[in-house]
C-alpha atoms as a PDB file:
ATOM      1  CA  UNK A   1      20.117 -17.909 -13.784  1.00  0.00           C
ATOM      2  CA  UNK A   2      17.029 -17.621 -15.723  1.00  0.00           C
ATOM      3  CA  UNK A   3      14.618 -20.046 -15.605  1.00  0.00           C
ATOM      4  CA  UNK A   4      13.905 -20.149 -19.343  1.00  0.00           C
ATOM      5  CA  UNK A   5      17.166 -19.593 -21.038  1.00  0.00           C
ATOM      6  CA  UNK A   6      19.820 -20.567 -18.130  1.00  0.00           C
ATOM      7  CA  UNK A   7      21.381 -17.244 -18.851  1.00  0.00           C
ATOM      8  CA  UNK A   8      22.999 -15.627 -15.507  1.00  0.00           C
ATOM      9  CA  UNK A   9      21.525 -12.546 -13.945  1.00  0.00           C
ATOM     10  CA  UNK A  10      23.658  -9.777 -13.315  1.00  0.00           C
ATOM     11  CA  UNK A  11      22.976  -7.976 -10.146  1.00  0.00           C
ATOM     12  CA  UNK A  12      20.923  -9.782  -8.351  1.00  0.00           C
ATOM     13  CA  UNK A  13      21.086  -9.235  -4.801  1.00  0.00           C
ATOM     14  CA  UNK A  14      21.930 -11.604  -2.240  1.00  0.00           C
ATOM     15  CA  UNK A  15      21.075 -10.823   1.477  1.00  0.00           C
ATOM     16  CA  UNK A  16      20.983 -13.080   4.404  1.00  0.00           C
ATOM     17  CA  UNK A  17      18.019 -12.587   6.270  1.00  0.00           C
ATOM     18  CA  UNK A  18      17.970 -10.891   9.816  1.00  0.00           C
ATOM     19  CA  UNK A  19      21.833  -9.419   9.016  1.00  0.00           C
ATOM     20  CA  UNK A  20      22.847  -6.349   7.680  1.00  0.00           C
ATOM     21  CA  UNK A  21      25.507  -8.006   5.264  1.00  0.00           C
ATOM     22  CA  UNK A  22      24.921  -9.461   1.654  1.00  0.00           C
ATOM     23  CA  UNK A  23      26.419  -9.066  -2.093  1.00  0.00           C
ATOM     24  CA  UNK A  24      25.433  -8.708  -5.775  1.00  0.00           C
ATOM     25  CA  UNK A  25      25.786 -10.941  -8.949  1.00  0.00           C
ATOM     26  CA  UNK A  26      28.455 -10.075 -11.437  1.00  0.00           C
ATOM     27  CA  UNK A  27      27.505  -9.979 -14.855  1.00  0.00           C
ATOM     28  CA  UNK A  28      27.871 -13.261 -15.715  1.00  0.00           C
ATOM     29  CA  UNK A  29      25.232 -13.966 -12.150  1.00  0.00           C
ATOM     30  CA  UNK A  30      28.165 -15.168 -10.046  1.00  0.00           C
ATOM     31  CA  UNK A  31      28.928 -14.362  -6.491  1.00  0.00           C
ATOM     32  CA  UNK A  32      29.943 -15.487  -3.419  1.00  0.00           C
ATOM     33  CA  UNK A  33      29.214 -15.052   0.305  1.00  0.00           C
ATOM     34  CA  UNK A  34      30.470 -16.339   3.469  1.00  0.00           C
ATOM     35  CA  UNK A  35      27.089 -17.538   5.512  1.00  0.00           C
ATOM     36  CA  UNK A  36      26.820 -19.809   8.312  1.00  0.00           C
ATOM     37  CA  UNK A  37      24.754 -23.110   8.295  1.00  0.00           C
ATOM     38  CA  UNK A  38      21.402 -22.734   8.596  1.00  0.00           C
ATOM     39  CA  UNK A  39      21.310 -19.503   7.467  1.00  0.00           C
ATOM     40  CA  UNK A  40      18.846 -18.135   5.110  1.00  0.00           C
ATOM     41  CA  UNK A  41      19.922 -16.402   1.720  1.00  0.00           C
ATOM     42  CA  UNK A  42      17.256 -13.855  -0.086  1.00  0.00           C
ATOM     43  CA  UNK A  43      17.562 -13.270  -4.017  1.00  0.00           C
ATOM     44  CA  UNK A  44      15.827  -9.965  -4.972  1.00  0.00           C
ATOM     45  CA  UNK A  45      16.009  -8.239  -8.655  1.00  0.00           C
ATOM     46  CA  UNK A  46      13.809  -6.133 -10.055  1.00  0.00           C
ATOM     47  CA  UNK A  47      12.643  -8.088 -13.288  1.00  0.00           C
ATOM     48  CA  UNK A  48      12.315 -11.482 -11.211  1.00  0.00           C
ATOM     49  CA  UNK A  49      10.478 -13.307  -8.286  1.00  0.00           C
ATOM     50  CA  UNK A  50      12.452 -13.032  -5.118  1.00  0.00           C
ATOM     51  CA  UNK A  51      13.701 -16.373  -3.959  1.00  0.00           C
ATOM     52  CA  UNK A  52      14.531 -17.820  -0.658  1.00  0.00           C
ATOM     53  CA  UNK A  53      17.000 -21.236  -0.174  1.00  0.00           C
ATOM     54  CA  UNK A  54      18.382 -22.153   3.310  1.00  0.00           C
ATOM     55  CA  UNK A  55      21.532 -23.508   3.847  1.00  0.00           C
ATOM     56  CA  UNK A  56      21.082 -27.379   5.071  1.00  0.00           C
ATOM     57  CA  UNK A  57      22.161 -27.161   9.173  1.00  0.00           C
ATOM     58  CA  UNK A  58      23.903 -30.542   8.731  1.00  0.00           C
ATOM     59  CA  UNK A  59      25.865 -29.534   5.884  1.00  0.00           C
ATOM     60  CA  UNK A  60      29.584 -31.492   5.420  1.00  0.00           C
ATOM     61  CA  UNK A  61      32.201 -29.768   4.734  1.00  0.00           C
ATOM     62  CA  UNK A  62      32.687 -25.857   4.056  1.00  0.00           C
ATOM     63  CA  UNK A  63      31.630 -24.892   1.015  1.00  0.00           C
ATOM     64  CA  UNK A  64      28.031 -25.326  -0.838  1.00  0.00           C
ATOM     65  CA  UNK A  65      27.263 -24.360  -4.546  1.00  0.00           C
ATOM     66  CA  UNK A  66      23.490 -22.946  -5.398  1.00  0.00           C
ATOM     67  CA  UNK A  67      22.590 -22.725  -8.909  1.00  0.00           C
ATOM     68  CA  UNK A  68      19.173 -20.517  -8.458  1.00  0.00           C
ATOM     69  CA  UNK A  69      16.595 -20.270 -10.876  1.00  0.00           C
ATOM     70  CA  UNK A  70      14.895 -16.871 -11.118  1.00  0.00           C
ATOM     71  CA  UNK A  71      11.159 -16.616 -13.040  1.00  0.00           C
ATOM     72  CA  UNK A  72      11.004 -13.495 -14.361  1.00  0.00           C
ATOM     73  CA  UNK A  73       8.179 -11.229 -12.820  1.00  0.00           C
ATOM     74  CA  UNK A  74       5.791  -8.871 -15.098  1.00  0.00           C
ATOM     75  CA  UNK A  75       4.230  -6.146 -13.067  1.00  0.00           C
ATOM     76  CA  UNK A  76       1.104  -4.430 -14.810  1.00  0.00           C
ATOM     77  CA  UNK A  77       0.720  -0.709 -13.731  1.00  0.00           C
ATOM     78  CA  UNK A  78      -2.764   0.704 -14.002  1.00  0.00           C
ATOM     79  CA  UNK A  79      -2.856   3.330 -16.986  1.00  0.00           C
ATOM     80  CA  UNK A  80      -2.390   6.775 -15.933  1.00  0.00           C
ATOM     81  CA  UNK A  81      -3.788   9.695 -17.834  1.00  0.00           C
ATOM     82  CA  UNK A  82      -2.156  12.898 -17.989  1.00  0.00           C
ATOM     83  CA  UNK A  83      -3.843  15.668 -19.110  1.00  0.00           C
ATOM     84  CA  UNK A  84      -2.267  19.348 -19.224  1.00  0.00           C
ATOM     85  CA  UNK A  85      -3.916  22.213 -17.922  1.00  0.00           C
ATOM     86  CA  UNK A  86      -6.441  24.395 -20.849  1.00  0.00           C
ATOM     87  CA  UNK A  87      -4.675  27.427 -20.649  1.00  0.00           C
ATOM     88  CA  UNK A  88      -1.461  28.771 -19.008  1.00  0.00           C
ATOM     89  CA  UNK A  89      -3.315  31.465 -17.143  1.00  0.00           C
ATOM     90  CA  UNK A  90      -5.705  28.266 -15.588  1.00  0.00           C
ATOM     91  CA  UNK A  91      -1.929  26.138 -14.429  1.00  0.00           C
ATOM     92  CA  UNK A  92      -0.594  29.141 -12.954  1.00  0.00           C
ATOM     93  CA  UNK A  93      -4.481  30.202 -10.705  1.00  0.00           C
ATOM     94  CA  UNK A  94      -4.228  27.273  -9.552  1.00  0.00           C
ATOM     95  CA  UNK A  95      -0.627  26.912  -8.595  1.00  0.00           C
ATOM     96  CA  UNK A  96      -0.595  29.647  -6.668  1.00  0.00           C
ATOM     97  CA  UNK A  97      -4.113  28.503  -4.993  1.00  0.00           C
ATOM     98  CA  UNK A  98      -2.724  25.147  -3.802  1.00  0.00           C
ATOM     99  CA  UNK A  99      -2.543  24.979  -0.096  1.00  0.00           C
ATOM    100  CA  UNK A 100       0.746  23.839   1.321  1.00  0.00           C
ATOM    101  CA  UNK A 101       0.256  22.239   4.867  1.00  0.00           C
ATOM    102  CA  UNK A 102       1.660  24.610   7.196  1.00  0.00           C
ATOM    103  CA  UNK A 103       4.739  22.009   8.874  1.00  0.00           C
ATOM    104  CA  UNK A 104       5.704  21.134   5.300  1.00  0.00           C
ATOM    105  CA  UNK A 105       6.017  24.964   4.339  1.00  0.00           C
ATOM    106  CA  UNK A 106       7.888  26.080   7.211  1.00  0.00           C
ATOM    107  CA  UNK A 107      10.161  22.723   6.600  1.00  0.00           C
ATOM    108  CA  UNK A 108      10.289  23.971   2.980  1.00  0.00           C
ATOM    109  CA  UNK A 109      10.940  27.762   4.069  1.00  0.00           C
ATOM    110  CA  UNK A 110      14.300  26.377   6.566  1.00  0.00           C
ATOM    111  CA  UNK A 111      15.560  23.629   3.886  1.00  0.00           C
ATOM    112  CA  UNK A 112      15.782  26.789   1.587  1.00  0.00           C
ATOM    113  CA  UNK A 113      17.231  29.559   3.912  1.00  0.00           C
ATOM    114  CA  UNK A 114      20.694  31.637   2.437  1.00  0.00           C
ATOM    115  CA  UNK A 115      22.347  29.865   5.317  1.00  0.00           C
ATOM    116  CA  UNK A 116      21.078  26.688   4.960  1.00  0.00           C
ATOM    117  CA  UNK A 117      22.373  26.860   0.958  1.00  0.00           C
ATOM    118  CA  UNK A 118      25.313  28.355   1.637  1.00  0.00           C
ATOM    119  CA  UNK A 119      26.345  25.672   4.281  1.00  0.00           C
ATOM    120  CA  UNK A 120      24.767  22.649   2.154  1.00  0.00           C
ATOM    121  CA  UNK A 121      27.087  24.076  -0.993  1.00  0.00           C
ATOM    122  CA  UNK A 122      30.573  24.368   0.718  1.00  0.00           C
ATOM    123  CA  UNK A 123      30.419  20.766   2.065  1.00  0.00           C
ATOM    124  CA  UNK A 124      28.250  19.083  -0.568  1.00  0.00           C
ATOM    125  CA  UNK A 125      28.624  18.182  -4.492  1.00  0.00           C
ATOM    126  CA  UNK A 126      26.651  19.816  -6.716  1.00  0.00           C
ATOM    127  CA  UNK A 127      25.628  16.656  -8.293  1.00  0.00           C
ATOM    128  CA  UNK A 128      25.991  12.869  -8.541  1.00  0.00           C
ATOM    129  CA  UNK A 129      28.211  13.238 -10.811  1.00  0.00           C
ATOM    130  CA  UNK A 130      31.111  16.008  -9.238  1.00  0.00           C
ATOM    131  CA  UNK A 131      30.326  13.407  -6.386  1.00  0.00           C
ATOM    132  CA  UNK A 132      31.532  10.046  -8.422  1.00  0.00           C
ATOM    133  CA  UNK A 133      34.019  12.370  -9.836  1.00  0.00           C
ATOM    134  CA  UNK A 134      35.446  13.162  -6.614  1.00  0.00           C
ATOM    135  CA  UNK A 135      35.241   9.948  -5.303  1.00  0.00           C
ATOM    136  CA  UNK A 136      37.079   8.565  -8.639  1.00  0.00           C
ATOM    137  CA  UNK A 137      39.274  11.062  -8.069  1.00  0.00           C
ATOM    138  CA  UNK A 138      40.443  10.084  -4.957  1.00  0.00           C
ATOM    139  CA  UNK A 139      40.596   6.182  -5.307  1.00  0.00           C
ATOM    140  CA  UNK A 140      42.707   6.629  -8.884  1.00  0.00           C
ATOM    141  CA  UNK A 141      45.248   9.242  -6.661  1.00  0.00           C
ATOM    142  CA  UNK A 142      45.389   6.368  -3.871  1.00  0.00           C
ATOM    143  CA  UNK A 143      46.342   3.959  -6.771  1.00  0.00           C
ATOM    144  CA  UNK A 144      48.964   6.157  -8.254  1.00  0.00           C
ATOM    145  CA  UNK A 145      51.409   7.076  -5.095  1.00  0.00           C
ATOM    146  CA  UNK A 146      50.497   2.472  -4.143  1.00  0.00           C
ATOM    147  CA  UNK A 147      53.766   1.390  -2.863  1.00  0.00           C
ATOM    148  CA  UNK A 148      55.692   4.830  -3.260  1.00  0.00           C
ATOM    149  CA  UNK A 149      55.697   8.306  -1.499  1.00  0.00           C
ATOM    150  CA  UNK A 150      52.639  11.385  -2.764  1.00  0.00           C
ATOM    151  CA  UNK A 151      54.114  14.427  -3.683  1.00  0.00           C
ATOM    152  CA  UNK A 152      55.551  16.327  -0.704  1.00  0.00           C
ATOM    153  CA  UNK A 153      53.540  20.020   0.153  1.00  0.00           C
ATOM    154  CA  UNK A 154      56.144  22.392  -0.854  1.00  0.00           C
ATOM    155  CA  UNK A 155      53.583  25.174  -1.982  1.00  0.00           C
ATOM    156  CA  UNK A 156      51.156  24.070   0.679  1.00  0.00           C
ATOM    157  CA  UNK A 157      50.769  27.617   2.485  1.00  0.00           C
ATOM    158  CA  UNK A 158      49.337  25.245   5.710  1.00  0.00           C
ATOM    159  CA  UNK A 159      52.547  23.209   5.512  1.00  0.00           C
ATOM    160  CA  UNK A 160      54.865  26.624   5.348  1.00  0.00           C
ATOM    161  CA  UNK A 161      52.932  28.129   8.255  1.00  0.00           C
ATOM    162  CA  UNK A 162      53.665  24.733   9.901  1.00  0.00           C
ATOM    163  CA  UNK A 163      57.383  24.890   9.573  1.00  0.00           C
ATOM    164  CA  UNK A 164      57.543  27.994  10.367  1.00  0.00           C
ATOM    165  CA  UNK A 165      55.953  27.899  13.817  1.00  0.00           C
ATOM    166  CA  UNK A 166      57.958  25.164  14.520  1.00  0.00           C
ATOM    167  CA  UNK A 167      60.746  27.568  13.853  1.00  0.00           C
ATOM    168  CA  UNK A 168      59.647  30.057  16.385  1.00  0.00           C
ATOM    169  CA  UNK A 169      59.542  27.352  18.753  1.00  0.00           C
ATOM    170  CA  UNK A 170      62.755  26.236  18.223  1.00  0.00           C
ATOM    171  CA  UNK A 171      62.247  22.837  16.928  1.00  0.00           C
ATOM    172  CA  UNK A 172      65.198  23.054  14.408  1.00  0.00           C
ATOM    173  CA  UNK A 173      67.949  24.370  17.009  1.00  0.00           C
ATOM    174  CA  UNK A 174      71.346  22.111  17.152  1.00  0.00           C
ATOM    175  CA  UNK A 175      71.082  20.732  20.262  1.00  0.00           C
ATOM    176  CA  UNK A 176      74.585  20.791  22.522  1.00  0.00           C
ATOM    177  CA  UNK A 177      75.813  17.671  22.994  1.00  0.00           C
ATOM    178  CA  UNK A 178      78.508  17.072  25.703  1.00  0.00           C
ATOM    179  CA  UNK A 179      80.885  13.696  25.787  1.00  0.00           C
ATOM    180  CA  UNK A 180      78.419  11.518  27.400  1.00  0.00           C
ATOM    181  CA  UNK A 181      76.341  11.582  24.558  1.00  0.00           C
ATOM    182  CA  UNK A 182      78.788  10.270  22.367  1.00  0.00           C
END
């Protein structure tokens, strides 16, 4: 929560120090988090002062309620003046008079290769947002077939070519059976 208002912080990030594992605030600043006792809990936000609270080693019982306070934190940048260039003519002698170190060129010249593009385009998204798109995508399909059967691959060319090696191979043939099996 705030410490002015006692409004709850959404998003605040919880992490429990030396372990890879931790959560976020909801947006009313609630969460929860299995830790161990004596474990110590980190909360980190942009806008506020991180905080740090350790869970008491000779805690009863299983379950312990923090209420955190968070003081919000100002940060003062130093002023930055930006200036543009006289003349177009001036920007464009002296960007193509900047020296480029010669590891970060040659970095630059593989990262942006016709093979290098063409490979990063067939398995990549072209943006964060045909990514989450995809991703939606996929997790709103899961959802739909929940409990039931997806759609079966009639025109699937891969499923046809499939069936109809198994064909070749005889996988459909009525097997003889003799009295025994009976």
């Amino acid at each position: 929560m705030t410490a002015d208002s006692l409004v709850g912080i959404p998003a605040v990030s919880i992490v429990i120090r030396g372990q890879n594992r931790g959560t976020i605030t909801n947006n009313q600043g609630v969460f929860s988090i299995v830790v161990l006792k004596g474990d110590v809990i980190e909360f980190t936000h942009v806008s506020y002062k991180p905080k740090v609270v350790a869970i008491p080693k000779t805690l009863e019982g299983n379950q312990y309620s923090v209420v955190q306070l968070m003081v919000a934190d100002t940060v003062y940048l130093p002023a930055t003046i930006i200036r543009p260039r006289p003349t177009a003519a001036q920007f464009a002698r002296d960007f193509a008079n900047t020296k480029i170190p010669d590891d970060d060129y040659e970095t630059a010249r593989k990262n942006t290769s016709v093979a290098k593009r063409r490979a990063l385009m067939q398995g990549m998204p072209a943006d964060g947002r045909e990514a989450s798109n995809i991703q939606l995508k996929n997790v709103a399909t899961k959802a739909y077939y929940a409990g039931g059967l997806p759609p079966q691959n009639i025109f699937n060319p891969a499923a046809w070519m499939e069936f109809i090696e198994a064909w070749k191979r005889g996988d459909y043939k009525k097997k003889k059976t003799t009295s025994s099996d009976y």
